[in-house]
Structures are given as structure tokens and as C-alpha cells.
PDB file of N, CA and C in Angstrom:
ATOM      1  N   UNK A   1      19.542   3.227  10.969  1.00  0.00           N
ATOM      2  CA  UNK A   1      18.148   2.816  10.933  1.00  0.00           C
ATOM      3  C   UNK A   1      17.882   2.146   9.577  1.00  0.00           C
ATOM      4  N   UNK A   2      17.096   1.242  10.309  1.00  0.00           N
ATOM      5  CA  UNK A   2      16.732   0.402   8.252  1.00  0.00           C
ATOM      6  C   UNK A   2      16.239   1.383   7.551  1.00  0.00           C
ATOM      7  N   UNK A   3      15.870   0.984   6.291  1.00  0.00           N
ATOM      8  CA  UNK A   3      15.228   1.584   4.705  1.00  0.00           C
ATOM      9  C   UNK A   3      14.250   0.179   4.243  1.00  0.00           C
ATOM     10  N   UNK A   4      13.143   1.161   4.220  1.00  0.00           N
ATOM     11  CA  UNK A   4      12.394   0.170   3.922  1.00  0.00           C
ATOM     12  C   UNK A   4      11.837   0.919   2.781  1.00  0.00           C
ATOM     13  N   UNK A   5      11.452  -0.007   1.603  1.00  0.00           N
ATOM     14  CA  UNK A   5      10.321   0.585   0.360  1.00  0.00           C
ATOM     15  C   UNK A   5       8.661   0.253  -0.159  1.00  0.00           C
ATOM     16  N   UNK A   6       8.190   1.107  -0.156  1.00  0.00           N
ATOM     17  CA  UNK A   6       6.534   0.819  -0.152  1.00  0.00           C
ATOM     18  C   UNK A   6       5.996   1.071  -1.454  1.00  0.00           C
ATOM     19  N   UNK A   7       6.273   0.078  -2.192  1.00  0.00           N
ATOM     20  CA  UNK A   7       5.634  -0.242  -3.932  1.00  0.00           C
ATOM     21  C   UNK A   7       4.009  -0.481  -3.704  1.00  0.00           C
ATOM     22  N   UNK A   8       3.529   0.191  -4.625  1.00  0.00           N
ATOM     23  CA  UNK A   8       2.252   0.255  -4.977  1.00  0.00           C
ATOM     24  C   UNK A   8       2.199  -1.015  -5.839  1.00  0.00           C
ATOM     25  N   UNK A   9       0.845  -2.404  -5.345  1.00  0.00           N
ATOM     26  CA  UNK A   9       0.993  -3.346  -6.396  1.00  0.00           C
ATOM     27  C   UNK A   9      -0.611  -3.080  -6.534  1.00  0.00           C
ATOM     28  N   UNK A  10      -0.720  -3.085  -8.374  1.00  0.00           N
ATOM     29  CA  UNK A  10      -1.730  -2.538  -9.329  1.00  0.00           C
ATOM     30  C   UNK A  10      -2.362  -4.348  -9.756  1.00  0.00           C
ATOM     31  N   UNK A  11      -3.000  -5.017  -9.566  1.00  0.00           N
ATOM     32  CA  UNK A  11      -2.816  -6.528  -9.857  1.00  0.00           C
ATOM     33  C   UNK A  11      -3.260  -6.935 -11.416  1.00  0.00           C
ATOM     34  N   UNK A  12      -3.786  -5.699 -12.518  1.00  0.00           N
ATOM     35  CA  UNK A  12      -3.543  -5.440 -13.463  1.00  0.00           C
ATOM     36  C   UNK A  12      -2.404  -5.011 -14.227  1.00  0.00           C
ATOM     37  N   UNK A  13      -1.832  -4.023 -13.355  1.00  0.00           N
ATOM     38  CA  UNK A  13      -0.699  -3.140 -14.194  1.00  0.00           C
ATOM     39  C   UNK A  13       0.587  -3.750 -13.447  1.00  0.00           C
ATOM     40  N   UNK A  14       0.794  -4.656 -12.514  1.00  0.00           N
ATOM     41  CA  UNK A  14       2.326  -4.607 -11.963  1.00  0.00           C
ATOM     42  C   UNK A  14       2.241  -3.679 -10.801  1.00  0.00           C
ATOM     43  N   UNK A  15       3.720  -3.680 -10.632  1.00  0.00           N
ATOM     44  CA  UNK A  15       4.254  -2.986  -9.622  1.00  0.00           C
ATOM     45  C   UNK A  15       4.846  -1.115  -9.638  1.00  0.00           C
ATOM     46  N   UNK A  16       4.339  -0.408  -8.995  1.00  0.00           N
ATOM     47  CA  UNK A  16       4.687   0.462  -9.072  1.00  0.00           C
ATOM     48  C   UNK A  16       6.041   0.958  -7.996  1.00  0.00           C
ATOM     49  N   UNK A  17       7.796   0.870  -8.036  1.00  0.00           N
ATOM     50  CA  UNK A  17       8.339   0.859  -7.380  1.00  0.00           C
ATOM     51  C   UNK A  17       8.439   2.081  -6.589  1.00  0.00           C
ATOM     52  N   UNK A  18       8.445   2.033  -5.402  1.00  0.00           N
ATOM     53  CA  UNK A  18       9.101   3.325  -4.496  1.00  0.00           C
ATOM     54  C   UNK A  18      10.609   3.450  -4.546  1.00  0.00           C
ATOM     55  N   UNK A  19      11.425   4.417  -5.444  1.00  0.00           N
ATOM     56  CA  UNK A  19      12.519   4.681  -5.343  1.00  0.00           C
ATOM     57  C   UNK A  19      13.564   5.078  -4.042  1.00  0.00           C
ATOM     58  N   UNK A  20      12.554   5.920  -3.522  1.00  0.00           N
ATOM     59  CA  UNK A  20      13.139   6.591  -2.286  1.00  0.00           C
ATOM     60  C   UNK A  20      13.538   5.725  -1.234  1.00  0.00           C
ATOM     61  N   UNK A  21      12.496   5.149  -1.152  1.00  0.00           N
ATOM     62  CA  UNK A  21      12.393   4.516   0.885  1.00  0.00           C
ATOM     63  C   UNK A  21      12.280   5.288   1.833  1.00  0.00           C
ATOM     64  N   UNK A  22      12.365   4.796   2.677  1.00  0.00           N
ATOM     65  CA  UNK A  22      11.658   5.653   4.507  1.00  0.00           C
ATOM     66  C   UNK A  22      12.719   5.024   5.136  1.00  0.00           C
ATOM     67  N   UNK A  23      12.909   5.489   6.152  1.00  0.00           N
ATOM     68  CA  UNK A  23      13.870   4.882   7.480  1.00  0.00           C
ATOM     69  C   UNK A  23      12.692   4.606   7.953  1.00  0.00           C
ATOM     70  N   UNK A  24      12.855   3.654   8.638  1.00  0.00           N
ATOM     71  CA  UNK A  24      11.994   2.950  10.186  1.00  0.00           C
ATOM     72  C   UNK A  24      12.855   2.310  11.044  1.00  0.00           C
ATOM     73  N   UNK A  25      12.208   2.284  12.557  1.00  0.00           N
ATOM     74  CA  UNK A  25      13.044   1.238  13.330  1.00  0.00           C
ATOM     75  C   UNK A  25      12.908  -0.213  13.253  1.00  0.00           C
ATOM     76  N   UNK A  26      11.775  -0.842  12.888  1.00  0.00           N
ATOM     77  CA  UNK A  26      11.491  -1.775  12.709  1.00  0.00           C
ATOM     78  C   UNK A  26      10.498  -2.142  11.330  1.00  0.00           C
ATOM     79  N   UNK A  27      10.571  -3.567  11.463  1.00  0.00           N
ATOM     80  CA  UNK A  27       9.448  -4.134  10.292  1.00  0.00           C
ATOM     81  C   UNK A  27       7.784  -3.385  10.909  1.00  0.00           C
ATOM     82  N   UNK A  28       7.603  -3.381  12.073  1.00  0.00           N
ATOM     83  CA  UNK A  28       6.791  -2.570  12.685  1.00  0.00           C
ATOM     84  C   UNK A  28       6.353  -1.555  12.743  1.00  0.00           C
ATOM     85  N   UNK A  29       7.303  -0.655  12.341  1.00  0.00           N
ATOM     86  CA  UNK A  29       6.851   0.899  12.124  1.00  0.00           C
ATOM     87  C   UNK A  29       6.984   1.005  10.507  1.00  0.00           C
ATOM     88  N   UNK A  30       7.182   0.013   9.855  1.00  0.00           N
ATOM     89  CA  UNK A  30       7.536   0.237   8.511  1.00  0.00           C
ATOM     90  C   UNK A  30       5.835  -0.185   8.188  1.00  0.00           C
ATOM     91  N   UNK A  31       5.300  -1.131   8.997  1.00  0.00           N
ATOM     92  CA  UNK A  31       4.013  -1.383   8.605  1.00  0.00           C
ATOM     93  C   UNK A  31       3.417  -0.176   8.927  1.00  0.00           C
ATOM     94  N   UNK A  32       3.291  -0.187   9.906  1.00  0.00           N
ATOM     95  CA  UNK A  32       2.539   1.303  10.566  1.00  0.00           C
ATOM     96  C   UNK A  32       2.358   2.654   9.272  1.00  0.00           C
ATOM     97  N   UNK A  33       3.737   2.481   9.170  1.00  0.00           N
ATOM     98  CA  UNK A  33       3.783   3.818   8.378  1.00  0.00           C
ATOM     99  C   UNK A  33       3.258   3.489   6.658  1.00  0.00           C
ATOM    100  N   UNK A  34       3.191   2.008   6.604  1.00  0.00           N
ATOM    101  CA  UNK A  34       2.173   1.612   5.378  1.00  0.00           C
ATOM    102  C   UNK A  34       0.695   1.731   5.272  1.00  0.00           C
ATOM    103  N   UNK A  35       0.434   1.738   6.361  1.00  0.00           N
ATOM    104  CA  UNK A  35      -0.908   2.421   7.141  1.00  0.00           C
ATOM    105  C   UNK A  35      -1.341   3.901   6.932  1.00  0.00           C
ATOM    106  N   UNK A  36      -0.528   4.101   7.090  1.00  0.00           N
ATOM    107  CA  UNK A  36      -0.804   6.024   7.125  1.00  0.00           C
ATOM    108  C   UNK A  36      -1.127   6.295   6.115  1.00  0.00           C
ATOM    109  N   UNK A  37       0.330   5.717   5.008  1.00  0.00           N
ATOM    110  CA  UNK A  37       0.318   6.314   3.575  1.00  0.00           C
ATOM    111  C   UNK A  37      -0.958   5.777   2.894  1.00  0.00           C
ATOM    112  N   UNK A  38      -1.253   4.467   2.808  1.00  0.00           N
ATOM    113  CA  UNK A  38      -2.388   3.985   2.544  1.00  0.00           C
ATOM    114  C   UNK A  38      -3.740   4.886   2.741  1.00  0.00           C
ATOM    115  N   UNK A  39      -4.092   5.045   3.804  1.00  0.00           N
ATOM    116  CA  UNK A  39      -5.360   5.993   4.888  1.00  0.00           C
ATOM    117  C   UNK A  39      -4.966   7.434   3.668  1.00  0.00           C
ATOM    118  N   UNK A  40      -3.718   8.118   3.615  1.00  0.00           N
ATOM    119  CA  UNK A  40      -3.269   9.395   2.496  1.00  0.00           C
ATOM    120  C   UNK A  40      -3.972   8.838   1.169  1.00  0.00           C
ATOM    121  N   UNK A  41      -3.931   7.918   0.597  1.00  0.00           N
ATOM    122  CA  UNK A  41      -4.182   7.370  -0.768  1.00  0.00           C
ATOM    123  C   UNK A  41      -5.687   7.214  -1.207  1.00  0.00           C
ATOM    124  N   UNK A  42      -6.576   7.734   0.037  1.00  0.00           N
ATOM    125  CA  UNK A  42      -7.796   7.189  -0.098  1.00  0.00           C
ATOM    126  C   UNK A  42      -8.368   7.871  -0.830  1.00  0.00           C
ATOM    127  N   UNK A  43      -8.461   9.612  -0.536  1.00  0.00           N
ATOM    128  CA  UNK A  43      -9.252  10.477  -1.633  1.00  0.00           C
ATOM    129  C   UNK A  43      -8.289   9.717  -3.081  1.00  0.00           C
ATOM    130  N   UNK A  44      -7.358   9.470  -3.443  1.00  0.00           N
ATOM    131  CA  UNK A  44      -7.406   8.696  -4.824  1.00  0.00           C
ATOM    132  C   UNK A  44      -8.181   7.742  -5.468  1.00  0.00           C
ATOM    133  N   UNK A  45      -8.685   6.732  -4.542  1.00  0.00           N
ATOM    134  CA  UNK A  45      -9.057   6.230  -5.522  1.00  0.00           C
ATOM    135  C   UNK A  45     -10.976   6.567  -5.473  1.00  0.00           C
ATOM    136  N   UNK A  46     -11.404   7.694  -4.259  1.00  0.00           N
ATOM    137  CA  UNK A  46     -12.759   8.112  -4.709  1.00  0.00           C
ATOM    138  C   UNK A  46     -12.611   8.847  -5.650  1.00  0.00           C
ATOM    139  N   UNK A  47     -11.287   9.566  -5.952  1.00  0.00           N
ATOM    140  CA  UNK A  47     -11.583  10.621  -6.887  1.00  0.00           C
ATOM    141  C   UNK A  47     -12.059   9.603  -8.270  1.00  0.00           C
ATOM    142  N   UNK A  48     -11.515   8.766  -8.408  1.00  0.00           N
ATOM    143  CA  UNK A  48     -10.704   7.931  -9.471  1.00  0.00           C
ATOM    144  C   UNK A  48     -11.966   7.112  -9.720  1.00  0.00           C
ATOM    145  N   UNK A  49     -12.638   7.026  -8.424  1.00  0.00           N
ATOM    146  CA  UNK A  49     -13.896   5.773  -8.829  1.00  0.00           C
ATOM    147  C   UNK A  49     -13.171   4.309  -8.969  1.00  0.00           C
ATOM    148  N   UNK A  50     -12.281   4.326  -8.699  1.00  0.00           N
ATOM    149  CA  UNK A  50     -11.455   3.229  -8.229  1.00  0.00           C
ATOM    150  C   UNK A  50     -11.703   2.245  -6.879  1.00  0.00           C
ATOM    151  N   UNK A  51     -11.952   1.016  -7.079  1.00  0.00           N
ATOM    152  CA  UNK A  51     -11.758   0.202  -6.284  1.00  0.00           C
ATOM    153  C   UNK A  51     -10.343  -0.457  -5.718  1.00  0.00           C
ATOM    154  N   UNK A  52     -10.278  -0.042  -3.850  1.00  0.00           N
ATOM    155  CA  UNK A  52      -8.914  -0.523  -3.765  1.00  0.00           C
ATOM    156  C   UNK A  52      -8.652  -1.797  -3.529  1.00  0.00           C
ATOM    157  N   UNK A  53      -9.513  -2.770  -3.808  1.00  0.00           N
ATOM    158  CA  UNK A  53      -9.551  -4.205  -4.080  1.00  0.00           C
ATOM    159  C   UNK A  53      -8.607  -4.854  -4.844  1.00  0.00           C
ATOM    160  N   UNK A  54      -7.824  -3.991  -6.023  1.00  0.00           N
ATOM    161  CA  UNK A  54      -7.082  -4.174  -6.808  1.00  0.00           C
ATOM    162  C   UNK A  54      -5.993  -3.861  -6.532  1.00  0.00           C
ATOM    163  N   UNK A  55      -5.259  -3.143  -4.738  1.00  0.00           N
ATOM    164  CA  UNK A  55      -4.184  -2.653  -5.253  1.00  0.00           C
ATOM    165  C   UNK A  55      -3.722  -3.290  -3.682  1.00  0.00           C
ATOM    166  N   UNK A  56      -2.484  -2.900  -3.560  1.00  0.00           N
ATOM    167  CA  UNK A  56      -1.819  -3.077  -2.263  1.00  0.00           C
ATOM    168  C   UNK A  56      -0.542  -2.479  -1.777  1.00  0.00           C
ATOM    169  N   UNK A  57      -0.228  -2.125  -0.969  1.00  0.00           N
ATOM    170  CA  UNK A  57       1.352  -1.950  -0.512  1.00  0.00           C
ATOM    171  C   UNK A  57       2.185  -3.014  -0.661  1.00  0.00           C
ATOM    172  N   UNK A  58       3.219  -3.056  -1.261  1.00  0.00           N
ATOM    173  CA  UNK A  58       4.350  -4.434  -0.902  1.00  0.00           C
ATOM    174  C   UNK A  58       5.504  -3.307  -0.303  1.00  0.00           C
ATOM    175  N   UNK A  59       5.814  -3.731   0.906  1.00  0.00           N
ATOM    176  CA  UNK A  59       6.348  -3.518   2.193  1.00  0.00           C
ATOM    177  C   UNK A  59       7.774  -4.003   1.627  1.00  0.00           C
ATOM    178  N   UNK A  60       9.126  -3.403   1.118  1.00  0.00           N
ATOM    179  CA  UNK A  60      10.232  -4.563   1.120  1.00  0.00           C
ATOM    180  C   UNK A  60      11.578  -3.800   1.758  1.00  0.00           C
ATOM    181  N   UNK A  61      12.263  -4.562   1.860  1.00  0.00           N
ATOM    182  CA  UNK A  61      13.711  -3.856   2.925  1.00  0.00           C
ATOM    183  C   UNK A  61      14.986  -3.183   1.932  1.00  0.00           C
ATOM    184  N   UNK A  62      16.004  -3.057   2.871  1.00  0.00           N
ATOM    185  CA  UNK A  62      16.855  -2.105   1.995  1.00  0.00           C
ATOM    186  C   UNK A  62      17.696  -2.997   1.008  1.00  0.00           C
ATOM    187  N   UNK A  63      17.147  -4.717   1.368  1.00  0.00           N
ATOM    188  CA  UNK A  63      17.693  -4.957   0.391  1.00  0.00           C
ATOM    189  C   UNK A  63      16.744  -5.771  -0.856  1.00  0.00           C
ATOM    190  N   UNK A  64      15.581  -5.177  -1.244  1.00  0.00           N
ATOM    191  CA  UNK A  64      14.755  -5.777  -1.916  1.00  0.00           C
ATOM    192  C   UNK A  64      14.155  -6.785  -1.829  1.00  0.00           C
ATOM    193  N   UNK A  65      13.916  -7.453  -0.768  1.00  0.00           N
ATOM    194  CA  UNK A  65      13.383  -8.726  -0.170  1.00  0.00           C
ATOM    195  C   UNK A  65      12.241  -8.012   0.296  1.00  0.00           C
ATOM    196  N   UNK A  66      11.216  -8.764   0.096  1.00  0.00           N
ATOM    197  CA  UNK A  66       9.846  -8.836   0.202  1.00  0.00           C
ATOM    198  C   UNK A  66       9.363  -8.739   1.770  1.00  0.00           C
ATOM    199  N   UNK A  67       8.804  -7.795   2.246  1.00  0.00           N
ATOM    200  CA  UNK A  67       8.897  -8.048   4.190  1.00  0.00           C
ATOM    201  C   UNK A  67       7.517  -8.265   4.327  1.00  0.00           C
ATOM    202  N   UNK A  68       6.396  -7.370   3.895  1.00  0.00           N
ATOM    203  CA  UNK A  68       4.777  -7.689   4.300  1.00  0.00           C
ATOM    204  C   UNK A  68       4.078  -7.384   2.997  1.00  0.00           C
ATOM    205  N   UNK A  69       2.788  -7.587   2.968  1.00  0.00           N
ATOM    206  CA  UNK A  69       1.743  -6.376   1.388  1.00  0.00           C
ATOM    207  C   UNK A  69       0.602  -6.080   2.339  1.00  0.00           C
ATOM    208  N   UNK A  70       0.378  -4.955   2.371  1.00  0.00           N
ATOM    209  CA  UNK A  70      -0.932  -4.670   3.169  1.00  0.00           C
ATOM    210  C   UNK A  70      -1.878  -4.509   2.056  1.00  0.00           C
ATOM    211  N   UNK A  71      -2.786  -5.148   1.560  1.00  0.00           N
ATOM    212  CA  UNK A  71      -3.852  -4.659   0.728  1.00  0.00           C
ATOM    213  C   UNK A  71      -4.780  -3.455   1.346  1.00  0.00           C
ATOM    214  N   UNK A  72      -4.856  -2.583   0.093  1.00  0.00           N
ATOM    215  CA  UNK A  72      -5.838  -1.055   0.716  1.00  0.00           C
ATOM    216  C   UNK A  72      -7.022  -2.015   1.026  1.00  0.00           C
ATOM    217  N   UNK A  73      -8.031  -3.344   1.042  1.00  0.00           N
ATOM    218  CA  UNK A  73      -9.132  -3.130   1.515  1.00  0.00           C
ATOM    219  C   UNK A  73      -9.209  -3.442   2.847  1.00  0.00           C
ATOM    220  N   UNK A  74      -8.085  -3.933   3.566  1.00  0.00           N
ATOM    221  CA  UNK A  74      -7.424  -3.931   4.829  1.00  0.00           C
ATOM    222  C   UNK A  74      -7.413  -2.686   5.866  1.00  0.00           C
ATOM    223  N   UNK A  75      -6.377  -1.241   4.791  1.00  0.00           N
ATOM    224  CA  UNK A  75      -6.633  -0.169   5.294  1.00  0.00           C
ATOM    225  C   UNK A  75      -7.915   0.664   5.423  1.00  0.00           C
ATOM    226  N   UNK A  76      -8.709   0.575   4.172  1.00  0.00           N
ATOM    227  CA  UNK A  76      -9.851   0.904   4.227  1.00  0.00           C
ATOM    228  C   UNK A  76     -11.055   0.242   5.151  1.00  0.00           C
ATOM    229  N   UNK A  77     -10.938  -0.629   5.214  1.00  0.00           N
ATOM    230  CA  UNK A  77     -12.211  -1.916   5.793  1.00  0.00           C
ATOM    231  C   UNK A  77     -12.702  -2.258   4.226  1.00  0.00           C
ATOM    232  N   UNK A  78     -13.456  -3.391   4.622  1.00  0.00           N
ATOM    233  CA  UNK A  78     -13.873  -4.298   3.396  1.00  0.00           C
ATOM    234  C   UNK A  78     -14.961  -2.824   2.820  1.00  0.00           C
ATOM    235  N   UNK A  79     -15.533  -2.066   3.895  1.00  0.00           N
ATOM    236  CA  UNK A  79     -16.813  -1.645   3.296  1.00  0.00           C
ATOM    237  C   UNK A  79     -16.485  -0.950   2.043  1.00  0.00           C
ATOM    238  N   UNK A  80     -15.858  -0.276   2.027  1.00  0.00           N
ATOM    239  CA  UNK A  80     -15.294   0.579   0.957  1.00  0.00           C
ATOM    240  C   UNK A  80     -14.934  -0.141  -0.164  1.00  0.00           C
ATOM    241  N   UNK A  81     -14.256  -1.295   0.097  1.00  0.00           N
ATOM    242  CA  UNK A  81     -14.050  -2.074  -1.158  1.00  0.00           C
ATOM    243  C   UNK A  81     -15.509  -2.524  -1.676  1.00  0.00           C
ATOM    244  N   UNK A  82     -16.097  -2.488  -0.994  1.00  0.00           N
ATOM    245  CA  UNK A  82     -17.690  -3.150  -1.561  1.00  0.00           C
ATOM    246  C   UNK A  82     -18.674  -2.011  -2.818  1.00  0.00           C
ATOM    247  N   UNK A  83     -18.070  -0.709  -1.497  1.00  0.00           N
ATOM    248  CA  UNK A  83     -18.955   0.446  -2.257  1.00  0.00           C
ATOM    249  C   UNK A  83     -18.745   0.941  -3.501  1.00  0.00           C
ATOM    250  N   UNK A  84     -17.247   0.959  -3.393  1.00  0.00           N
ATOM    251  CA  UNK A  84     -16.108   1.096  -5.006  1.00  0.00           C
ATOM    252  C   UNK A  84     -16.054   0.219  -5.918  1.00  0.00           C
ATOM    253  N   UNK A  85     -16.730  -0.704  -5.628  1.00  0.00           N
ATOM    254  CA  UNK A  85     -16.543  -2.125  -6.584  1.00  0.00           C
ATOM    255  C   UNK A  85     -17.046  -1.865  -7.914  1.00  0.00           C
ATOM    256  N   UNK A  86     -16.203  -1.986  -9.156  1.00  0.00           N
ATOM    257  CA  UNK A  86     -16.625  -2.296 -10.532  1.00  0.00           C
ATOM    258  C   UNK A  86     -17.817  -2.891 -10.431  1.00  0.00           C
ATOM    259  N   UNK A  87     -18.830  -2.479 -11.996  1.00  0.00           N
ATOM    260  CA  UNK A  87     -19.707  -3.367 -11.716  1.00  0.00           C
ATOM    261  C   UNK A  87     -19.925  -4.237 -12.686  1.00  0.00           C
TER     262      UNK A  87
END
């Protein structure tokens, strides 16, 4: 089964790499499951007062090639990015 890795991108700070990786069967469930973790990440950035406007998943394969980026205001819906917004 592939290995796929889900880096946190900060569009201030860079990239935050995922060492580990996930197995998935496809580029498909690798999104999916960028979904989930994303939807997991959310009490972060209310705790944080953080807007996830700034950040995103970069989706890449087992061999470091770039496959999708889901931006959190995607996972979230825009509304949330609106409500969290710096001011």
C-alpha cells in the first residue's frame, strides 16, 4: 500500500514535515484522510485564536512529490475562516 505524508503548511513559518506517513490505497483516501485530520486540528486553532486561513495540508507521496494541499478553510468552510480572522 502507498505512504503518503501530510505536512502542515504555516504560510508565515514554512512547512511543518510529517515524518511518519499513513498508508492509503489511493491519492483518494490519502485526501480523505487529510480531511479527518484537518476536522481533528480544529479545537487548535480556537484554542489558539488562530485563523486557519493561514495554514494547509500538503498531501505528498512516498516519494516526496507533491500530490494535493487542502487548505483548513476548505475543511472548515470559509465561515470559520471569517470568524477567526486577525484583525
Amino acid at each position: 500500500m502507498p505512504r503518503f505524508f501530510f505536512h502542515i503548511r504555516d504560510v508565515r513559518l514554512g512547512l511543518s514535515r510529517d515524518e511518519l506517513g499513513l498508508d492509503c490505497p489511493d491519492v483518494e483516501a490519502a485526501y480523505l484522510e487529510a480531511c479527518r485530520a484537518g476536522l481533528d486540528l480544529r479545537h487548535e486553532f480556537v484554542a489558539r485564536g488562530q485563523s486557519p486561513q493561514d495554514f494547509s495540508i500538503v498531501i505528498a507521496n512516498a516519494a516526496h512529490e507533491f500530490v494535493s494541499e487542502l487548505p483548513f478553510t476548505v475543511v472548515f468552510g470559509h465561515r470559520m475562516a471569517k470568524n477567526n480572522a486577525h484583525p
